[in-house]
N, C-alpha and C. Protein backbone atom coordinates (compact mmCIF):
# COMPACT_ATOMS: atom_id res chain seq x y z
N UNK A 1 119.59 100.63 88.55
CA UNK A 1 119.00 101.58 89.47
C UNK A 1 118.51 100.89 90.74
N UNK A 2 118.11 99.97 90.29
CA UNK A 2 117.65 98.90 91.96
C UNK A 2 118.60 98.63 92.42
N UNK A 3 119.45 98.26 92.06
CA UNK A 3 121.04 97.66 93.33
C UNK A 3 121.29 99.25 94.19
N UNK A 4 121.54 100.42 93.62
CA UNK A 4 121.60 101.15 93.93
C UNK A 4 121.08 102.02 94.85
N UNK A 5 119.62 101.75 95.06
CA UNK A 5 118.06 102.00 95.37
C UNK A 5 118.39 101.05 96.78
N UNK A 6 118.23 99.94 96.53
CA UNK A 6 118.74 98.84 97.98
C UNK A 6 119.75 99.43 98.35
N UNK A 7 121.38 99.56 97.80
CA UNK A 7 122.19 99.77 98.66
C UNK A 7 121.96 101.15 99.53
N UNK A 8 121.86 101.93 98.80
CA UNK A 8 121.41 103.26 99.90
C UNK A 8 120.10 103.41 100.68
N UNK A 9 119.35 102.57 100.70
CA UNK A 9 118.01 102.57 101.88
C UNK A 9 118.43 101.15 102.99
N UNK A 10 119.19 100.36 102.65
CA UNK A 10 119.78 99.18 103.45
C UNK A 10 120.15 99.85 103.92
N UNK A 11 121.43 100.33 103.78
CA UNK A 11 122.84 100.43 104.38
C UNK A 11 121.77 101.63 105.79
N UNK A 12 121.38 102.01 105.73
CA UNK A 12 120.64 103.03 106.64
C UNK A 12 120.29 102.21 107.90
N UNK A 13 120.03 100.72 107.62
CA UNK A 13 119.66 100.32 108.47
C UNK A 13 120.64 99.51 109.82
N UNK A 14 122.13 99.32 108.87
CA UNK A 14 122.71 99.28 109.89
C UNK A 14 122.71 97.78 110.25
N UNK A 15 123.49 97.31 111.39
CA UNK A 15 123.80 95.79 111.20
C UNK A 15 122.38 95.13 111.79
N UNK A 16 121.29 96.22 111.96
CA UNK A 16 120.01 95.68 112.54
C UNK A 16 119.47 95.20 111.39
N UNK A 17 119.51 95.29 109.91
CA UNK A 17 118.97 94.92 108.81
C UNK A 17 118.62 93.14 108.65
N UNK A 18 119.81 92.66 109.13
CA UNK A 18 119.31 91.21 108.45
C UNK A 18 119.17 90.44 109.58
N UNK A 19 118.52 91.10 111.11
CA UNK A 19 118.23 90.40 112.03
C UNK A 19 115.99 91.12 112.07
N UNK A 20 116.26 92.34 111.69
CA UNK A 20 115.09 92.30 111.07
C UNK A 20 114.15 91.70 110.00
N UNK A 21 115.08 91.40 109.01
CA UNK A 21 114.10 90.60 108.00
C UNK A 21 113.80 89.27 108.58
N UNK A 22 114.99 88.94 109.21
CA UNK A 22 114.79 87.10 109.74
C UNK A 22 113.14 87.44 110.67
N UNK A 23 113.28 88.15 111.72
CA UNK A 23 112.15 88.33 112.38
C UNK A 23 110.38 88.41 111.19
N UNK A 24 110.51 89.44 110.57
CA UNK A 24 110.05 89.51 109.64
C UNK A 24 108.97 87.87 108.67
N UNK A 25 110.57 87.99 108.44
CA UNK A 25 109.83 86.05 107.42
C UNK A 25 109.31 85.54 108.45
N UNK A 26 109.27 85.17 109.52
CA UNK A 26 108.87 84.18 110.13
C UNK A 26 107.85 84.70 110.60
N UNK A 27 107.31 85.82 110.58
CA UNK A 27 105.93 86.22 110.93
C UNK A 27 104.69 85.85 109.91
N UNK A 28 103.78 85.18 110.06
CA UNK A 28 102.86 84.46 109.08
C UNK A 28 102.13 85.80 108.71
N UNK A 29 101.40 86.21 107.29
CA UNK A 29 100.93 86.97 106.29
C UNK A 29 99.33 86.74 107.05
N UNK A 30 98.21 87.98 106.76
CA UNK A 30 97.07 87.53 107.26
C UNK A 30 96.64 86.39 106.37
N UNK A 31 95.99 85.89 106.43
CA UNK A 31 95.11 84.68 105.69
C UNK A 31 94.22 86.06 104.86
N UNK A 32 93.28 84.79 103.92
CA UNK A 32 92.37 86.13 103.04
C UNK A 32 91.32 86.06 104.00
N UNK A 33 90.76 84.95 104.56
CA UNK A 33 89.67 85.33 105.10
C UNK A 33 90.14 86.20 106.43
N UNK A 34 91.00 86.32 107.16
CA UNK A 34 91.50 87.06 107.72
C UNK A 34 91.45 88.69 107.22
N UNK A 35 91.78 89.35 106.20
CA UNK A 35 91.67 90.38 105.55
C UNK A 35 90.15 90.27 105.10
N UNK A 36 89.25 89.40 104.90
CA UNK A 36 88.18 89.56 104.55
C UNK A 36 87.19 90.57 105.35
N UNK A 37 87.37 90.51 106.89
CA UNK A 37 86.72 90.87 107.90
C UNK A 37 87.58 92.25 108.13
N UNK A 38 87.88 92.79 107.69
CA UNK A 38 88.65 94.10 107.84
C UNK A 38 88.23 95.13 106.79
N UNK A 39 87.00 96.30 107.65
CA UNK A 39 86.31 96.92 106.72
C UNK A 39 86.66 98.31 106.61
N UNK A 40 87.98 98.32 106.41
CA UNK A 40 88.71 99.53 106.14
C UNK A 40 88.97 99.88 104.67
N UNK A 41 89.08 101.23 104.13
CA UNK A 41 89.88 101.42 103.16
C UNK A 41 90.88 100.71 102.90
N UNK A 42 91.42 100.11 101.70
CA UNK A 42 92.99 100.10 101.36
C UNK A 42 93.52 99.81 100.10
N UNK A 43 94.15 100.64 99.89
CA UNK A 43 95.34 100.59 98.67
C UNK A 43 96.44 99.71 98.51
N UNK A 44 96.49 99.16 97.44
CA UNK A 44 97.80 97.99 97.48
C UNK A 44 98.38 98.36 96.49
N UNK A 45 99.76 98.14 96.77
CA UNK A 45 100.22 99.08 95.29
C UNK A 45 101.29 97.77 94.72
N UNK A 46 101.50 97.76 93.45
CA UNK A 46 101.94 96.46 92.87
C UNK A 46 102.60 96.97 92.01
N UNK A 47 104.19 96.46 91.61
CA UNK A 47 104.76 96.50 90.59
C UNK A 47 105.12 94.97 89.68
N UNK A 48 104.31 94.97 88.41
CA UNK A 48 103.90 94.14 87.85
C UNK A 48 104.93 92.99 87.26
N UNK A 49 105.98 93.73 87.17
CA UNK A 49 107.22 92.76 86.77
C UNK A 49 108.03 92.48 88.09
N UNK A 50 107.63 92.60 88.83
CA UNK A 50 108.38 92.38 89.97
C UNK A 50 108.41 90.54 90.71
N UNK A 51 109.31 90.20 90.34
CA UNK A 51 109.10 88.49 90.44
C UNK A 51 109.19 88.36 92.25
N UNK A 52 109.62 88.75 92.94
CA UNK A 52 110.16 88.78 94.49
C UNK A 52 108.88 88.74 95.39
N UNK A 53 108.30 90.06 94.35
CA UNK A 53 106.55 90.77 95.41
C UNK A 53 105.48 90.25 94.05
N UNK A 54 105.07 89.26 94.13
CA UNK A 54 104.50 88.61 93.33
C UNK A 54 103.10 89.65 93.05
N UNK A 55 102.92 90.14 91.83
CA UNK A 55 101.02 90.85 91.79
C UNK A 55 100.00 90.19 91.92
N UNK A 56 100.00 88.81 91.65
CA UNK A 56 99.12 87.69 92.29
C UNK A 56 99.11 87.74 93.56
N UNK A 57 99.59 88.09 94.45
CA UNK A 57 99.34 87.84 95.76
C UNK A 57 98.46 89.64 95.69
N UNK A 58 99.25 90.34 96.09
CA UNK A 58 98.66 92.11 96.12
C UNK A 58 97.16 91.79 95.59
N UNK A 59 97.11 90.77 94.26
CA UNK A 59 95.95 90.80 93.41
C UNK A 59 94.37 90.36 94.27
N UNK A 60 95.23 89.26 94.86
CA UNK A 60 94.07 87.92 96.04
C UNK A 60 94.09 88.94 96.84
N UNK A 61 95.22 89.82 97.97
CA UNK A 61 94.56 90.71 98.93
C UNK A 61 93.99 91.64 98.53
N UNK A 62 94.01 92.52 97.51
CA UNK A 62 93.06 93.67 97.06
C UNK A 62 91.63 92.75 97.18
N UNK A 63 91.20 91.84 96.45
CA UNK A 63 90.31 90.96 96.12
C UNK A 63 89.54 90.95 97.82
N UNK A 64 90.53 89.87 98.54
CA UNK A 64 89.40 90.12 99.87
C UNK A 64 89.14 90.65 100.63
N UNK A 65 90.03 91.86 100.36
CA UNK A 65 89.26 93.00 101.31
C UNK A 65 87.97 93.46 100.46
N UNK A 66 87.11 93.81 101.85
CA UNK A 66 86.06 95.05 101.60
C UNK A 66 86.17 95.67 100.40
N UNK A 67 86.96 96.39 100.44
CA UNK A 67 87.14 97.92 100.63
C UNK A 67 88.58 97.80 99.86
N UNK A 68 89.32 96.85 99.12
CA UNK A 68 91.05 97.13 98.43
C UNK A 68 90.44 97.45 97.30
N UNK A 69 91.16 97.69 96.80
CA UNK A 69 91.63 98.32 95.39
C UNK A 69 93.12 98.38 95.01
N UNK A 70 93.37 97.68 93.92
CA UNK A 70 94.51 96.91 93.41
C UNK A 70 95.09 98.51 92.49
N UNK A 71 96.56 99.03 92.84
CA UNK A 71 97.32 100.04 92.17
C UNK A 71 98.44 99.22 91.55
N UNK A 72 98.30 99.48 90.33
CA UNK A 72 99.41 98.83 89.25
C UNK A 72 100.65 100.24 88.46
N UNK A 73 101.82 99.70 88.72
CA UNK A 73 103.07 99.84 88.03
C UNK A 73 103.84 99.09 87.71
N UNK A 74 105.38 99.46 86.99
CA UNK A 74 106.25 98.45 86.70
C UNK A 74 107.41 98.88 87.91
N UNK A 75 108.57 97.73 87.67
CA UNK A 75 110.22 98.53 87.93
C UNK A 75 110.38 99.14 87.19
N UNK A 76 110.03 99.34 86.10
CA UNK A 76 110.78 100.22 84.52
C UNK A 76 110.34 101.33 84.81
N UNK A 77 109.21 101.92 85.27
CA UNK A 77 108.48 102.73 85.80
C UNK A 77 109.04 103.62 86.96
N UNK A 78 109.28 102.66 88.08
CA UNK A 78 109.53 102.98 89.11
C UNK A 78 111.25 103.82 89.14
N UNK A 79 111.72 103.17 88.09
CA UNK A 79 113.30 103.33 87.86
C UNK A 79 113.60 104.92 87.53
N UNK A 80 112.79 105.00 86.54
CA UNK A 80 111.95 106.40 85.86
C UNK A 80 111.84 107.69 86.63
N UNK A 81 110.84 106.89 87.44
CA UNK A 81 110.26 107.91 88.41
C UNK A 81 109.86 106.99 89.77
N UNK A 82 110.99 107.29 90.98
CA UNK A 82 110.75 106.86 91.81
C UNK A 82 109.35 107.33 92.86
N UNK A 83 108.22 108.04 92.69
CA UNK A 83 107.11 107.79 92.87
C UNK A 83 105.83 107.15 92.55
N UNK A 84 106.62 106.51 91.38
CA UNK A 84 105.46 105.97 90.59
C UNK A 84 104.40 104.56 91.58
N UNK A 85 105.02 103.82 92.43
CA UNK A 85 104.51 102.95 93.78
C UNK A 85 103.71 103.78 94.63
N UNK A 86 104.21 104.90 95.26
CA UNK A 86 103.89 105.48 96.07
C UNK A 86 102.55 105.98 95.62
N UNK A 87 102.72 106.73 93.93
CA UNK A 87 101.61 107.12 93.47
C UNK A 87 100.44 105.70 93.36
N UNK A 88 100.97 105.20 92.39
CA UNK A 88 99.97 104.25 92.48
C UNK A 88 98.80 103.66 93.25
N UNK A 89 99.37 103.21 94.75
CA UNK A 89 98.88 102.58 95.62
C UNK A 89 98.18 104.02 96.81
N UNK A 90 98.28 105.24 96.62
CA UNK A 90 97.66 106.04 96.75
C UNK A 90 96.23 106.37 95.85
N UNK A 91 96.37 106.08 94.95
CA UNK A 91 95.24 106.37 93.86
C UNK A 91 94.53 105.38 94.25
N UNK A 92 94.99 104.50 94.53
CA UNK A 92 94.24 102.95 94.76
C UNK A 92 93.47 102.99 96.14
N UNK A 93 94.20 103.55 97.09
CA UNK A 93 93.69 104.83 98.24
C UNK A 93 92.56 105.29 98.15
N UNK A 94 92.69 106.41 97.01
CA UNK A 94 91.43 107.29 97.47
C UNK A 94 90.57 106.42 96.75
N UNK A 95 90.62 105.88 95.90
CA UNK A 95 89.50 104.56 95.04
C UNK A 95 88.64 103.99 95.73
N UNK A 96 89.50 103.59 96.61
CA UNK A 96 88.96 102.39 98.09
C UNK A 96 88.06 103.00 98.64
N UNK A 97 88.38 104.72 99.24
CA UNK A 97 87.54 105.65 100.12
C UNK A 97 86.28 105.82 99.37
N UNK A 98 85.77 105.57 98.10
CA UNK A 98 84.82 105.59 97.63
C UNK A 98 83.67 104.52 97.59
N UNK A 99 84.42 103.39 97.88
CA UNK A 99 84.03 101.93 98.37
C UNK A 99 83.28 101.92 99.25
N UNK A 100 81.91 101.80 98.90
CA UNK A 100 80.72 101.65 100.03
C UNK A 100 81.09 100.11 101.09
């Protein structure tokens, strides 16, 4: 279901795809203390078997923000029911908004 999932949301993008990601990687991630000082709501949404988008990382940025709150799923999940991310990291959303 994931090869499938990539090929039809890639292909959308057209031969701009892999001159975007290059741009992309080479843009540096905030630091935590960087996200530390950012006193916004936010939801991070994580799929737990996912080796690529590591949940240790999602885990450290939920962590130094304010205001994150860490939303957990799987791929097995997601395969299932392709809202299950979307849901997640929404719930993790309104969680945050409760975050003094």
């Amino acid at each position: 279901w994931l090869r499938a999932e990539l090929d039809r949301a890639w292909r959308r993008h057209g031969d701009g795809l892999a001159a975007s990601l290059r741009v992309a990687a080479g843009r540096p991630s905030p630091t935590l203390a960087e996200l530390s000082r950012l006193a916004v709501p936010a939801g991070i949404g994580t799929c737990t078997d996912d080796p690529i988008h590591p949940t240790k990382v999602a885990s450290e940025w939920a962590t130094a923000l304010p205001r994150g709150v860490l939303g957990e799923t799987t791929l097995t999940a997601l395969g299932a029911d392709r809202e299950s991310l979307g849901r997640a990291t929404v719930l993790a959303f309104l969680k945050a908004l409760e975050t003094p």
